[in-house]
Structures are given as structure tokens and as C-alpha cells.
ModelCIF file with pLDDT and N, C-alpha, C, O atoms, coordinates in Angstrom:
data_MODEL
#
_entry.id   MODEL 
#
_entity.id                         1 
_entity.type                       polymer 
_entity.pdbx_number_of_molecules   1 
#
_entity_poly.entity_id                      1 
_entity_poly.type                           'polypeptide(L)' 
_entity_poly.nstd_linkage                   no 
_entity_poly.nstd_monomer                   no 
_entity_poly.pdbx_seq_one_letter_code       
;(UNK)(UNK)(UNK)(UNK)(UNK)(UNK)(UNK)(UNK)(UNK)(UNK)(UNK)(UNK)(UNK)(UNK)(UNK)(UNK)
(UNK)(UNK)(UNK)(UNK)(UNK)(UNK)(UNK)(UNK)(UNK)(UNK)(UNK)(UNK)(UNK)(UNK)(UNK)(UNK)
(UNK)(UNK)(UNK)(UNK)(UNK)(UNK)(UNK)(UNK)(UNK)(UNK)(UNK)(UNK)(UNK)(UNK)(UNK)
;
_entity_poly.pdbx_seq_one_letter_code_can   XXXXXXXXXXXXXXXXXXXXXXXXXXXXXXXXXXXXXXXXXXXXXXX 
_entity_poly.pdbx_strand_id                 A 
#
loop_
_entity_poly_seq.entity_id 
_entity_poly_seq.num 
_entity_poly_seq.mon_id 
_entity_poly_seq.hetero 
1 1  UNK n 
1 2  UNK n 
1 3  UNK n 
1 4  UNK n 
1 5  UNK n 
1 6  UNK n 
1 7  UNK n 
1 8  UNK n 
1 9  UNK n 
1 10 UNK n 
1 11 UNK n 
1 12 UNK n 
1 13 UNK n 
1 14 UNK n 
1 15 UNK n 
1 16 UNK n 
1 17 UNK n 
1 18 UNK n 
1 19 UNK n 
1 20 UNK n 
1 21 UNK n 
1 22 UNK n 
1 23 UNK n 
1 24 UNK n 
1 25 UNK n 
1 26 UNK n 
1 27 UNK n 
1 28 UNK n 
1 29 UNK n 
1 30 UNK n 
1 31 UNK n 
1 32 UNK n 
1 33 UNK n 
1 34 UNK n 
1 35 UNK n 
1 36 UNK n 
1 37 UNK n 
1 38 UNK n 
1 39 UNK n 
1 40 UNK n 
1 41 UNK n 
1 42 UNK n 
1 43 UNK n 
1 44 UNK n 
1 45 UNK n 
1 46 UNK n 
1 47 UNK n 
#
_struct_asym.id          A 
_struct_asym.entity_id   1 
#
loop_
_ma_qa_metric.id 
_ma_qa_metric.mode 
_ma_qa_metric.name 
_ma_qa_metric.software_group_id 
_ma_qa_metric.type 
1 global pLDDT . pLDDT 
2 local  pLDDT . pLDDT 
#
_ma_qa_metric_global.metric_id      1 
_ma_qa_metric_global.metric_value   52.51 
_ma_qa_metric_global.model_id       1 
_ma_qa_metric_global.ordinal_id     1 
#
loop_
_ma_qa_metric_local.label_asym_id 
_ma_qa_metric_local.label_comp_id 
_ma_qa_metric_local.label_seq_id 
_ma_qa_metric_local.metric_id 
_ma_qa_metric_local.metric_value 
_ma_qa_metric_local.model_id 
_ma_qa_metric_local.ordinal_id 
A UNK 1  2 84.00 1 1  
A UNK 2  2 60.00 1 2  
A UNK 3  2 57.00 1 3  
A UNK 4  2 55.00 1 4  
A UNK 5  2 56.00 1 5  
A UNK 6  2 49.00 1 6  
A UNK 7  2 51.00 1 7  
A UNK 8  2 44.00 1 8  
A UNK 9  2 40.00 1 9  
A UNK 10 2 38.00 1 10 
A UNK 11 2 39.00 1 11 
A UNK 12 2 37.00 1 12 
A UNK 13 2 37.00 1 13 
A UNK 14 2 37.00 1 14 
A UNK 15 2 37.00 1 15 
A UNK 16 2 38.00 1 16 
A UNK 17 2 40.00 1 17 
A UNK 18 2 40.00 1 18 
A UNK 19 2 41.00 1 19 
A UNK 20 2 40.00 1 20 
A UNK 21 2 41.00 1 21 
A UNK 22 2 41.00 1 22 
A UNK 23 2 40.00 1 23 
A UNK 24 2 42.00 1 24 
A UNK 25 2 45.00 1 25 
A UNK 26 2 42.00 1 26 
A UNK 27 2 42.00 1 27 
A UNK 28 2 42.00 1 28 
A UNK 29 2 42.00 1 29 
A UNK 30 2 45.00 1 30 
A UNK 31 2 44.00 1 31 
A UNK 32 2 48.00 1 32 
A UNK 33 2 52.00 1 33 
A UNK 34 2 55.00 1 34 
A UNK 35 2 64.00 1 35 
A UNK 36 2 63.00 1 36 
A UNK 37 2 65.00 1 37 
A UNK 38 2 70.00 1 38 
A UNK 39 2 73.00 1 39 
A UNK 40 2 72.00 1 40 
A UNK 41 2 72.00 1 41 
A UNK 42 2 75.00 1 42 
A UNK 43 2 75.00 1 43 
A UNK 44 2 73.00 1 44 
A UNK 45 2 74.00 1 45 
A UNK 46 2 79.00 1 46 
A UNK 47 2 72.00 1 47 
#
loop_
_atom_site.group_PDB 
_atom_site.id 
_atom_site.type_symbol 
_atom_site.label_atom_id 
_atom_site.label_alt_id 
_atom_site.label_comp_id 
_atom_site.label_asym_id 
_atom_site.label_entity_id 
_atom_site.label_seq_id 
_atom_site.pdbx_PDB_ins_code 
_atom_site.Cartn_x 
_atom_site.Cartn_y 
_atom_site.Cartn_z 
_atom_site.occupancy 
_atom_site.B_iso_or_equiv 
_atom_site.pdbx_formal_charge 
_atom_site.auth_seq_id 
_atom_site.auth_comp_id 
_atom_site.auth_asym_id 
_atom_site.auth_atom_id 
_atom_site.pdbx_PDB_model_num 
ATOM 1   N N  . UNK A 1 1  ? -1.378  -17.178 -11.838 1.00 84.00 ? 1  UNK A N  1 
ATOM 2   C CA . UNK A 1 1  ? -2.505  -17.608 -12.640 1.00 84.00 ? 1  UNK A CA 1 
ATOM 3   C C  . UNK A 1 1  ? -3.632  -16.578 -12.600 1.00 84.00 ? 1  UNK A C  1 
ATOM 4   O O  . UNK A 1 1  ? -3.698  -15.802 -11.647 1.00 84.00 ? 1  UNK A O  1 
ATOM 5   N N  . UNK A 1 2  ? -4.533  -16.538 -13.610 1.00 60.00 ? 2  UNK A N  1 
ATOM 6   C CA . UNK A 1 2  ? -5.681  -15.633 -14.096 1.00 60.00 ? 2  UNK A CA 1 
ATOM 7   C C  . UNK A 1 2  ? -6.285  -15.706 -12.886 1.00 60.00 ? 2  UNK A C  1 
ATOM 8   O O  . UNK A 1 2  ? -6.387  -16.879 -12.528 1.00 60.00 ? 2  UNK A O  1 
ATOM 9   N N  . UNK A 1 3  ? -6.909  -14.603 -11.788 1.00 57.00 ? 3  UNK A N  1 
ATOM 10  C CA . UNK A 1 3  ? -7.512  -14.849 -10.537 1.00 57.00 ? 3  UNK A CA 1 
ATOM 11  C C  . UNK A 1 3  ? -7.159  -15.038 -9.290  1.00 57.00 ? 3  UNK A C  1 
ATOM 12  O O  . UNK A 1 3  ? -7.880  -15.180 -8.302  1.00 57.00 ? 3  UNK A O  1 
ATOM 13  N N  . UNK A 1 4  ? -5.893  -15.034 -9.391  1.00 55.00 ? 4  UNK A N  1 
ATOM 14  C CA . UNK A 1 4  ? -5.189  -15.196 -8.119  1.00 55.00 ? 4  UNK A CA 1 
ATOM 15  C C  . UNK A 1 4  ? -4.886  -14.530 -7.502  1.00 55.00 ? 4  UNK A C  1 
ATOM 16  O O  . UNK A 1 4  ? -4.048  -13.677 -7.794  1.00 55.00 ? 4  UNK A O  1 
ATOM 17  N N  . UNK A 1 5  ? -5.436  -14.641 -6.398  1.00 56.00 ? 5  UNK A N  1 
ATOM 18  C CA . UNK A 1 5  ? -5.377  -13.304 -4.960  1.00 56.00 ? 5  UNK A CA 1 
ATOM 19  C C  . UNK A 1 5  ? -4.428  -12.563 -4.743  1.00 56.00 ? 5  UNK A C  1 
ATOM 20  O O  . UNK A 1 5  ? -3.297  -12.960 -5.023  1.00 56.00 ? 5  UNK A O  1 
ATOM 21  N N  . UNK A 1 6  ? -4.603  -11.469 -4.265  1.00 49.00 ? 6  UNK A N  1 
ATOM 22  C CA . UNK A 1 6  ? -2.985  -10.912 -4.192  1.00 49.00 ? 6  UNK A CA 1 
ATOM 23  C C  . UNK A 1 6  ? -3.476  -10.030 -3.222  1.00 49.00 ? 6  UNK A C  1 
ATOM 24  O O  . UNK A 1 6  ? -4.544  -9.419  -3.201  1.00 49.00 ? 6  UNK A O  1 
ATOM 25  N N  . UNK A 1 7  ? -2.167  -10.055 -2.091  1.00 51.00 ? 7  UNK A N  1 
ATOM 26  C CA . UNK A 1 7  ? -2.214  -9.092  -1.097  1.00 51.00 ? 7  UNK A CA 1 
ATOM 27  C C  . UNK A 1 7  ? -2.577  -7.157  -1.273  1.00 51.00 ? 7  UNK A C  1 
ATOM 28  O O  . UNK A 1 7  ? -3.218  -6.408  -0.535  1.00 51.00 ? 7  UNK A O  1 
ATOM 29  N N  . UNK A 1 8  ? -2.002  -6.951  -2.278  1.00 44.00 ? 8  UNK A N  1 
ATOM 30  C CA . UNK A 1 8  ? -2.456  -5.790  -2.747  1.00 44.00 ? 8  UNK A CA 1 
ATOM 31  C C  . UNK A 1 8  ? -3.785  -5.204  -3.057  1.00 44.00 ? 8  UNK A C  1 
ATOM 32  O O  . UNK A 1 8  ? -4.654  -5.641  -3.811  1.00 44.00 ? 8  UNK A O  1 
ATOM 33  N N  . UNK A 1 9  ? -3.774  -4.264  -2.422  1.00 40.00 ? 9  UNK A N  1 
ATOM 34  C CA . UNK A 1 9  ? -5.171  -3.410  -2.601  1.00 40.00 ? 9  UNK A CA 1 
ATOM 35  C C  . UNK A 1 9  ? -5.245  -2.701  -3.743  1.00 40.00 ? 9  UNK A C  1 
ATOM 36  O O  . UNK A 1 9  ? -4.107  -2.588  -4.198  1.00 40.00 ? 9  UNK A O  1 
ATOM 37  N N  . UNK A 1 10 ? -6.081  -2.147  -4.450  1.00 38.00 ? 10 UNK A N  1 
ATOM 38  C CA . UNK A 1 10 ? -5.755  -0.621  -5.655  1.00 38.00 ? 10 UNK A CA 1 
ATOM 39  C C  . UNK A 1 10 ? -6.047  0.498   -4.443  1.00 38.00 ? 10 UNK A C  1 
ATOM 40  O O  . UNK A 1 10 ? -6.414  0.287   -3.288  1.00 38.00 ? 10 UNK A O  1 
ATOM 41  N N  . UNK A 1 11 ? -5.846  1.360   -4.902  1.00 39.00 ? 11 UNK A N  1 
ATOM 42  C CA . UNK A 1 11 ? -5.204  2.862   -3.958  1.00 39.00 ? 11 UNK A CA 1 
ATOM 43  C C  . UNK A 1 11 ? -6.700  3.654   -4.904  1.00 39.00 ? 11 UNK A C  1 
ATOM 44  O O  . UNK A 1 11 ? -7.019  3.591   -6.091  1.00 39.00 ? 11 UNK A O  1 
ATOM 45  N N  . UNK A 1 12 ? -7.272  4.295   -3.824  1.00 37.00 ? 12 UNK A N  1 
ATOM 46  C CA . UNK A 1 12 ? -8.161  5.398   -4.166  1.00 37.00 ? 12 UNK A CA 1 
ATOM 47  C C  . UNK A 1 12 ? -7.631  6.645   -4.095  1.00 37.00 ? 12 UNK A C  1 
ATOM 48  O O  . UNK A 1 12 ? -6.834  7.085   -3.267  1.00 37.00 ? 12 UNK A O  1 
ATOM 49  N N  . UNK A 1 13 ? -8.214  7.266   -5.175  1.00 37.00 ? 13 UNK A N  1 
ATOM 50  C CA . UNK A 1 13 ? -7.756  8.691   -5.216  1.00 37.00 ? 13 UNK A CA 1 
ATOM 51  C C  . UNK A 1 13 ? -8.873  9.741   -5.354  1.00 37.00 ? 13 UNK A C  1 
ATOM 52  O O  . UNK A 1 13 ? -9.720  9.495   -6.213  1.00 37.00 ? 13 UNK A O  1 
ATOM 53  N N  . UNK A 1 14 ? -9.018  10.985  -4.572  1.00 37.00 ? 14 UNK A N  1 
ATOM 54  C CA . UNK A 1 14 ? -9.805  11.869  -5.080  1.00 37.00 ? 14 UNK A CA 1 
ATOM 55  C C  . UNK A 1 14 ? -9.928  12.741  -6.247  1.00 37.00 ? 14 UNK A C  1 
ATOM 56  O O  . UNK A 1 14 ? -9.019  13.518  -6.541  1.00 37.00 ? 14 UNK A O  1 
ATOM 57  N N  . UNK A 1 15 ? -11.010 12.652  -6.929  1.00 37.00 ? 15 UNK A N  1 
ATOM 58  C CA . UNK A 1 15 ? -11.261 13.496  -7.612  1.00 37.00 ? 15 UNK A CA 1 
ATOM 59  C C  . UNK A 1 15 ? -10.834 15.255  -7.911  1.00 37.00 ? 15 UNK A C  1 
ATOM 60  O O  . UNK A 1 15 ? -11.695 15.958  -7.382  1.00 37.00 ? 15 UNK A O  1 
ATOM 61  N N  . UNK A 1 16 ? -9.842  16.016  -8.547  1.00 38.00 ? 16 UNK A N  1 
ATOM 62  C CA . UNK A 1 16 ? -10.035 17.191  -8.177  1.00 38.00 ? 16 UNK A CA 1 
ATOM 63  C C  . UNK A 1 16 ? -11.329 18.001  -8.512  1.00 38.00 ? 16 UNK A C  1 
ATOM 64  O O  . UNK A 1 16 ? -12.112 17.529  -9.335  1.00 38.00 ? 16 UNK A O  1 
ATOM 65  N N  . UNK A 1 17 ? -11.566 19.094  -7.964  1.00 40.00 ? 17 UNK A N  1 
ATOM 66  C CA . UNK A 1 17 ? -12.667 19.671  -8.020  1.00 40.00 ? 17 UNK A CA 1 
ATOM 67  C C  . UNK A 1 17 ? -14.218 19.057  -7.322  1.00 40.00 ? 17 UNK A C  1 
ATOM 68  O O  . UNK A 1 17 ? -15.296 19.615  -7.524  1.00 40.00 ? 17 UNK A O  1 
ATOM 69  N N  . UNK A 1 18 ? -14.048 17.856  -6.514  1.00 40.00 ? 18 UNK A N  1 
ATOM 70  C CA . UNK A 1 18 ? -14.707 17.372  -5.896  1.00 40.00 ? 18 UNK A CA 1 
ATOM 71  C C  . UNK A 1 18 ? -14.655 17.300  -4.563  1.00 40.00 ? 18 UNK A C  1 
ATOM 72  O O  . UNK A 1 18 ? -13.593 16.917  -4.071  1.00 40.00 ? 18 UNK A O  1 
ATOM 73  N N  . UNK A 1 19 ? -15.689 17.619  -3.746  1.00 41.00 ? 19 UNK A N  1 
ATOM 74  C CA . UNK A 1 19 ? -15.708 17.890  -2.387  1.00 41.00 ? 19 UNK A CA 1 
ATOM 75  C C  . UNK A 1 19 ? -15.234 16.456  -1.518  1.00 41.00 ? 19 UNK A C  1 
ATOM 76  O O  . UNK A 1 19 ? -14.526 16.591  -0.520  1.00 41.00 ? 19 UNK A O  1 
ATOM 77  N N  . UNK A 1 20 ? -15.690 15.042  -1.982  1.00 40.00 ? 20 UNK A N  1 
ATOM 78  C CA . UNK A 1 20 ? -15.731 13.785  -1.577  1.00 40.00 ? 20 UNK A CA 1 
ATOM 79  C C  . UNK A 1 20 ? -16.172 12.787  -2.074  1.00 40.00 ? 20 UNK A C  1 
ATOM 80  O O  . UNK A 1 20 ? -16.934 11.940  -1.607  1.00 40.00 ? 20 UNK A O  1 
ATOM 81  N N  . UNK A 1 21 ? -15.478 12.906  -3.482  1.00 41.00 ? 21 UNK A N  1 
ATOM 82  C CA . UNK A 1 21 ? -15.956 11.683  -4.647  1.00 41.00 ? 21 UNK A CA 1 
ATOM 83  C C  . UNK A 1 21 ? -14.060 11.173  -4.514  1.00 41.00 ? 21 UNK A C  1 
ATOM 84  O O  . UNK A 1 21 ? -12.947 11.632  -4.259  1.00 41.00 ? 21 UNK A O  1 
ATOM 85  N N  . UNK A 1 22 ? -14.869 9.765   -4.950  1.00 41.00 ? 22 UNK A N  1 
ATOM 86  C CA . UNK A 1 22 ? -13.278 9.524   -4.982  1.00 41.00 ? 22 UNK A CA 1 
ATOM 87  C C  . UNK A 1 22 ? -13.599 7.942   -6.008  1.00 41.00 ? 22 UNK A C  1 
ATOM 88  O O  . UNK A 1 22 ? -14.485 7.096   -6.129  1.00 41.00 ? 22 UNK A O  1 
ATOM 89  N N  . UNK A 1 23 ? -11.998 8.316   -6.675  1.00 40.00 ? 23 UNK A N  1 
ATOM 90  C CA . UNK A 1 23 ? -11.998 7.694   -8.012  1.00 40.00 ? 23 UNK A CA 1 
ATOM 91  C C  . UNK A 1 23 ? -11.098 6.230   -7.772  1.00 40.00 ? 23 UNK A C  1 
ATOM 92  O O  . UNK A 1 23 ? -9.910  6.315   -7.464  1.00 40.00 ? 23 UNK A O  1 
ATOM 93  N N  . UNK A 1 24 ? -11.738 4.943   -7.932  1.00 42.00 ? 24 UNK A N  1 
ATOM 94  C CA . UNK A 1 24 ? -10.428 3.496   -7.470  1.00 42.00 ? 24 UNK A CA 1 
ATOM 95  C C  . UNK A 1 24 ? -10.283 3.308   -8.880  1.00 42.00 ? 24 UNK A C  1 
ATOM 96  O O  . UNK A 1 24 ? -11.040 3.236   -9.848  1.00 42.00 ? 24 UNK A O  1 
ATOM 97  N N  . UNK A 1 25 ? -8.864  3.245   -8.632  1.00 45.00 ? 25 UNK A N  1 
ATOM 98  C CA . UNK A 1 25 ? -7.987  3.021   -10.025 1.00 45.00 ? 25 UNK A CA 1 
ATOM 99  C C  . UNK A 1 25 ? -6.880  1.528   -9.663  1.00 45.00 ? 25 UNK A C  1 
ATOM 100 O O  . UNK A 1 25 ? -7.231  0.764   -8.764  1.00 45.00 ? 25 UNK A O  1 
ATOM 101 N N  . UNK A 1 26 ? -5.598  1.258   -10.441 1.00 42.00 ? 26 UNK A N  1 
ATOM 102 C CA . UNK A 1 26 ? -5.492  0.203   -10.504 1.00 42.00 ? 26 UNK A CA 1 
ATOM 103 C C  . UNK A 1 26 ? -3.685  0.602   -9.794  1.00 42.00 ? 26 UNK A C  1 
ATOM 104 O O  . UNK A 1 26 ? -2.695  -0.125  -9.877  1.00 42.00 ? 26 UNK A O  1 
ATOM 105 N N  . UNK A 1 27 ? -3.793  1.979   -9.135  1.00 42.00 ? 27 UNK A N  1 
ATOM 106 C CA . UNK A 1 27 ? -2.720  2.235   -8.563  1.00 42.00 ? 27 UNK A CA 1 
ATOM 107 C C  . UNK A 1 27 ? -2.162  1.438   -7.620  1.00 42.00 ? 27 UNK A C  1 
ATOM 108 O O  . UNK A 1 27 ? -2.942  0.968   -6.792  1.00 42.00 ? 27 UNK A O  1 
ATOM 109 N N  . UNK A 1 28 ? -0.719  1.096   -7.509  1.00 42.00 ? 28 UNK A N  1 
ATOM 110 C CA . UNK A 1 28 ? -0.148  0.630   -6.894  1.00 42.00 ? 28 UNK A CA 1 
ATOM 111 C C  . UNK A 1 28 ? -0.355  1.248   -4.883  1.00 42.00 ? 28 UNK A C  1 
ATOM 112 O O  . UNK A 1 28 ? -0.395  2.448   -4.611  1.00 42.00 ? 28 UNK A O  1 
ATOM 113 N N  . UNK A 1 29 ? -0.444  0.244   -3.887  1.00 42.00 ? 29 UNK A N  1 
ATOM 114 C CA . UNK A 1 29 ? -0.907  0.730   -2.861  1.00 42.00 ? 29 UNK A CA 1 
ATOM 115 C C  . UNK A 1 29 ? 0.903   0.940   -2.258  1.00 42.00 ? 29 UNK A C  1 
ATOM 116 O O  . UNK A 1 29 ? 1.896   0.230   -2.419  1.00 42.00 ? 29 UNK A O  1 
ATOM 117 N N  . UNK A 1 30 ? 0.696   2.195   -1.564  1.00 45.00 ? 30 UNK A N  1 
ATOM 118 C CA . UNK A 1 30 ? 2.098   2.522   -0.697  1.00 45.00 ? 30 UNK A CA 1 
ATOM 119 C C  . UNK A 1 30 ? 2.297   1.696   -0.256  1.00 45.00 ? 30 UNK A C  1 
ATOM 120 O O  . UNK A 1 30 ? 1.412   0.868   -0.040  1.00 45.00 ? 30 UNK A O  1 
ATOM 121 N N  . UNK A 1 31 ? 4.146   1.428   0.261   1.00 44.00 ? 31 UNK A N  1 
ATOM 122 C CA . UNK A 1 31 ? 4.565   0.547   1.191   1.00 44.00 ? 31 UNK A CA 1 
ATOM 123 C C  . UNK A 1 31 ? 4.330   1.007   2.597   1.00 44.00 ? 31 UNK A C  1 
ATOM 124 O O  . UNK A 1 31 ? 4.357   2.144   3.069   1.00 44.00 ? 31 UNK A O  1 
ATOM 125 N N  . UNK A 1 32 ? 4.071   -0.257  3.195   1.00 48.00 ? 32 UNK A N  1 
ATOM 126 C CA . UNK A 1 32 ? 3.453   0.142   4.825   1.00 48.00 ? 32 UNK A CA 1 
ATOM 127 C C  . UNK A 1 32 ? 4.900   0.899   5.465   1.00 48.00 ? 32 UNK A C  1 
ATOM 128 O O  . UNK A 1 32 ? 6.072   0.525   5.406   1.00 48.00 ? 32 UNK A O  1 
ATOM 129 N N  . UNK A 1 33 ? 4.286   2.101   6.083   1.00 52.00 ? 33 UNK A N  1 
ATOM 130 C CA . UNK A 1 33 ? 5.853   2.723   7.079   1.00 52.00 ? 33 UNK A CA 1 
ATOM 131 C C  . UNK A 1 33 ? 7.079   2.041   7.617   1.00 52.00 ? 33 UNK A C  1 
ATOM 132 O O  . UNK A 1 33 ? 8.251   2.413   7.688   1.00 52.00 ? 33 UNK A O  1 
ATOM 133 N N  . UNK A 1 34 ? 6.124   0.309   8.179   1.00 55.00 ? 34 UNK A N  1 
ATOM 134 C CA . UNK A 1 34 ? 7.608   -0.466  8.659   1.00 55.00 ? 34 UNK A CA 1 
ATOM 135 C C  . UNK A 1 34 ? 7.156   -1.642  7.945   1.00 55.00 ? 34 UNK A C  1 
ATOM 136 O O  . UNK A 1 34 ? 6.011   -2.051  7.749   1.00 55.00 ? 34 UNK A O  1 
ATOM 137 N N  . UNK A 1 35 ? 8.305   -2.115  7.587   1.00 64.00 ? 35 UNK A N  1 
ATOM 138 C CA . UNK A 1 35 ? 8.376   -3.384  6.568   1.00 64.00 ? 35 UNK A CA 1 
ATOM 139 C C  . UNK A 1 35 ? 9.441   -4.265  7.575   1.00 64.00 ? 35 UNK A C  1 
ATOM 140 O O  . UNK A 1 35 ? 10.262  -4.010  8.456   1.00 64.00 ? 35 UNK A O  1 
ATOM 141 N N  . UNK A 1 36 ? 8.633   -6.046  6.533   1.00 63.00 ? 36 UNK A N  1 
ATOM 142 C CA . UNK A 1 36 ? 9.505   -6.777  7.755   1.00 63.00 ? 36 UNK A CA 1 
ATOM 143 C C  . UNK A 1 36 ? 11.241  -6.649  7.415   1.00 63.00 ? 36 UNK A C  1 
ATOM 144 O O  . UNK A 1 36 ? 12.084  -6.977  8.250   1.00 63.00 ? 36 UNK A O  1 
ATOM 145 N N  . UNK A 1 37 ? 11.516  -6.224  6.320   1.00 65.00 ? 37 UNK A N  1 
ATOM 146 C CA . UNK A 1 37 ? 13.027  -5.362  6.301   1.00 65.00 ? 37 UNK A CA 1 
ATOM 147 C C  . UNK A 1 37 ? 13.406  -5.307  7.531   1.00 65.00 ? 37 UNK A C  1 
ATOM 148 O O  . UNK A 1 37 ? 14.052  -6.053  8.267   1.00 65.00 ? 37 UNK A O  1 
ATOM 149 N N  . UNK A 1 38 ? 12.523  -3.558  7.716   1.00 70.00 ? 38 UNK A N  1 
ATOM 150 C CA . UNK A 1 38 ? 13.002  -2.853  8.960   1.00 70.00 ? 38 UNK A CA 1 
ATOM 151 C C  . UNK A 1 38 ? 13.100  -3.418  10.115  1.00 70.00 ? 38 UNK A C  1 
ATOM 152 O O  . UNK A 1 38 ? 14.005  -3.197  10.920  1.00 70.00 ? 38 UNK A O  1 
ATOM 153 N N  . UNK A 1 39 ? 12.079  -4.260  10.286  1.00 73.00 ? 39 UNK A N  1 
ATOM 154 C CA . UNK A 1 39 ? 11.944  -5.036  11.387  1.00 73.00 ? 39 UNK A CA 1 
ATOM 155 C C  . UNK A 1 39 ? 13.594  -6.069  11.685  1.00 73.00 ? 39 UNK A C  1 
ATOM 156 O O  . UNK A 1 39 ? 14.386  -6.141  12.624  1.00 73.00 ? 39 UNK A O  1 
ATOM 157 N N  . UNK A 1 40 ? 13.507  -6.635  10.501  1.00 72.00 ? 40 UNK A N  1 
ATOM 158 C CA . UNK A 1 40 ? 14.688  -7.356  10.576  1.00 72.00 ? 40 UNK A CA 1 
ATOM 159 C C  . UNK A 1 40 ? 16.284  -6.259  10.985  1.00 72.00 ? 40 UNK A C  1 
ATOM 160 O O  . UNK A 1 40 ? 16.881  -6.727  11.954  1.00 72.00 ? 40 UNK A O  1 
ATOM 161 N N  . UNK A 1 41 ? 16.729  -5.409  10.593  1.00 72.00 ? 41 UNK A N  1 
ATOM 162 C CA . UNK A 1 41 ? 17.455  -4.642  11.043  1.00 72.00 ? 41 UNK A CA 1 
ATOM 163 C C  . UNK A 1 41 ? 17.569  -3.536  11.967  1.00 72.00 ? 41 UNK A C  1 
ATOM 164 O O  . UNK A 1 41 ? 18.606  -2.896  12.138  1.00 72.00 ? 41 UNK A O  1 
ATOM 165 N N  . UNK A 1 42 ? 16.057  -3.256  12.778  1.00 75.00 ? 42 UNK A N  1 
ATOM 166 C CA . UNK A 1 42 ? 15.512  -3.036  13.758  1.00 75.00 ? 42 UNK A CA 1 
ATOM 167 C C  . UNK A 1 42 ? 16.435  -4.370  14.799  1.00 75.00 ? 42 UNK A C  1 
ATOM 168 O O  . UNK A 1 42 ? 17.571  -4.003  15.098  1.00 75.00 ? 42 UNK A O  1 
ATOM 169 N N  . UNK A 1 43 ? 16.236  -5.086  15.066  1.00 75.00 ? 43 UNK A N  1 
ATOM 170 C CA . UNK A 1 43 ? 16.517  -6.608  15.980  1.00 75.00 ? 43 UNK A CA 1 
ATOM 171 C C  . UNK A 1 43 ? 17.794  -6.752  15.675  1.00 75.00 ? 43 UNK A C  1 
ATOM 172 O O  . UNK A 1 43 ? 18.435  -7.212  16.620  1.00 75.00 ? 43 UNK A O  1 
ATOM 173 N N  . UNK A 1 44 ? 18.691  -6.442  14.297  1.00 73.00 ? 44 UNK A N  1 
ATOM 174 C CA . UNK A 1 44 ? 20.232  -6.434  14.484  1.00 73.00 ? 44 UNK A CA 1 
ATOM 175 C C  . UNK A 1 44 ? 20.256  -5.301  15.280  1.00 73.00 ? 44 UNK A C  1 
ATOM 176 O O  . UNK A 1 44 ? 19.924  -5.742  16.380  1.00 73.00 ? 44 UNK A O  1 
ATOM 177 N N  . UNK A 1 45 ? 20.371  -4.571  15.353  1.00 74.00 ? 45 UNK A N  1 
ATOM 178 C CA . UNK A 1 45 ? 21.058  -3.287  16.243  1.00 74.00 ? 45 UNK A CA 1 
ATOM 179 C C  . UNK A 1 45 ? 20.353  -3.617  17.420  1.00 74.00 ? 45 UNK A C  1 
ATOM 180 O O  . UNK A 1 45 ? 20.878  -3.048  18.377  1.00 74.00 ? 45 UNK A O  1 
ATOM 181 N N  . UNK A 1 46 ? 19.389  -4.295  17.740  1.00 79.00 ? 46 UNK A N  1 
ATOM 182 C CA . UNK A 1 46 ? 18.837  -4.127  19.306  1.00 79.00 ? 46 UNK A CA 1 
ATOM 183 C C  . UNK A 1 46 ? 19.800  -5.373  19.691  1.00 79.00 ? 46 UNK A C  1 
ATOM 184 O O  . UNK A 1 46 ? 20.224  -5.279  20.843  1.00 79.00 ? 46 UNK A O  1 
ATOM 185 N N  . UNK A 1 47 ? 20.152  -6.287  19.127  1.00 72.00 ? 47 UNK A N  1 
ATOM 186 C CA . UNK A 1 47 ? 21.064  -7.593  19.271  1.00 72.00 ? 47 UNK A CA 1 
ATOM 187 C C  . UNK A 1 47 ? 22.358  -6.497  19.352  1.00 72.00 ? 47 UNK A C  1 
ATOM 188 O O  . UNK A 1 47 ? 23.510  -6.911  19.483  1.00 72.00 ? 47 UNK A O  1 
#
């Protein structure tokens, strides 16, 4: 629904040619390094 929260952040990006301006756009934010995936097949192999 219109307004509804979402875990996702937008992703800032710098400007080129700018020392420390930085531009928030509506970019998709990276996946975190470990996901509960990994986690989950992390714990099969330790099992």
C-alpha cells in the first residue's frame, strides 16, 4: 500500500567532481555481506 515502510534504505552516491557533496537517489541499497541464506547454510555444514 501507498506509504508503507520498507526495510530498504536509498543508497547515496557522490557527486563526481566534488570533494564531499553527495547526491540520495532512489538506488537500490547493496545486499548485506551475510544474509540469513548464508547463515542458514553456514549451520548445515557446521551440523
Amino acid at each position: 500500500f501507498v506509504g508503507a515502510p520498507s526495510n530498504k534504505k536509498p543508497k547515496s552516491r557522490r557527486a563526481s567532481g566534488s570533494g564531499s557533496a553527495v547526491i540520495a537517489g532512489p538506488w537500490a541499497t547493496p545486499e548485506p555481506a551475510h544474509t540469513a541464506v548464508d547463515q542458514l547454510e553456514l549451520d548445515g555444514l557446521l551440523d
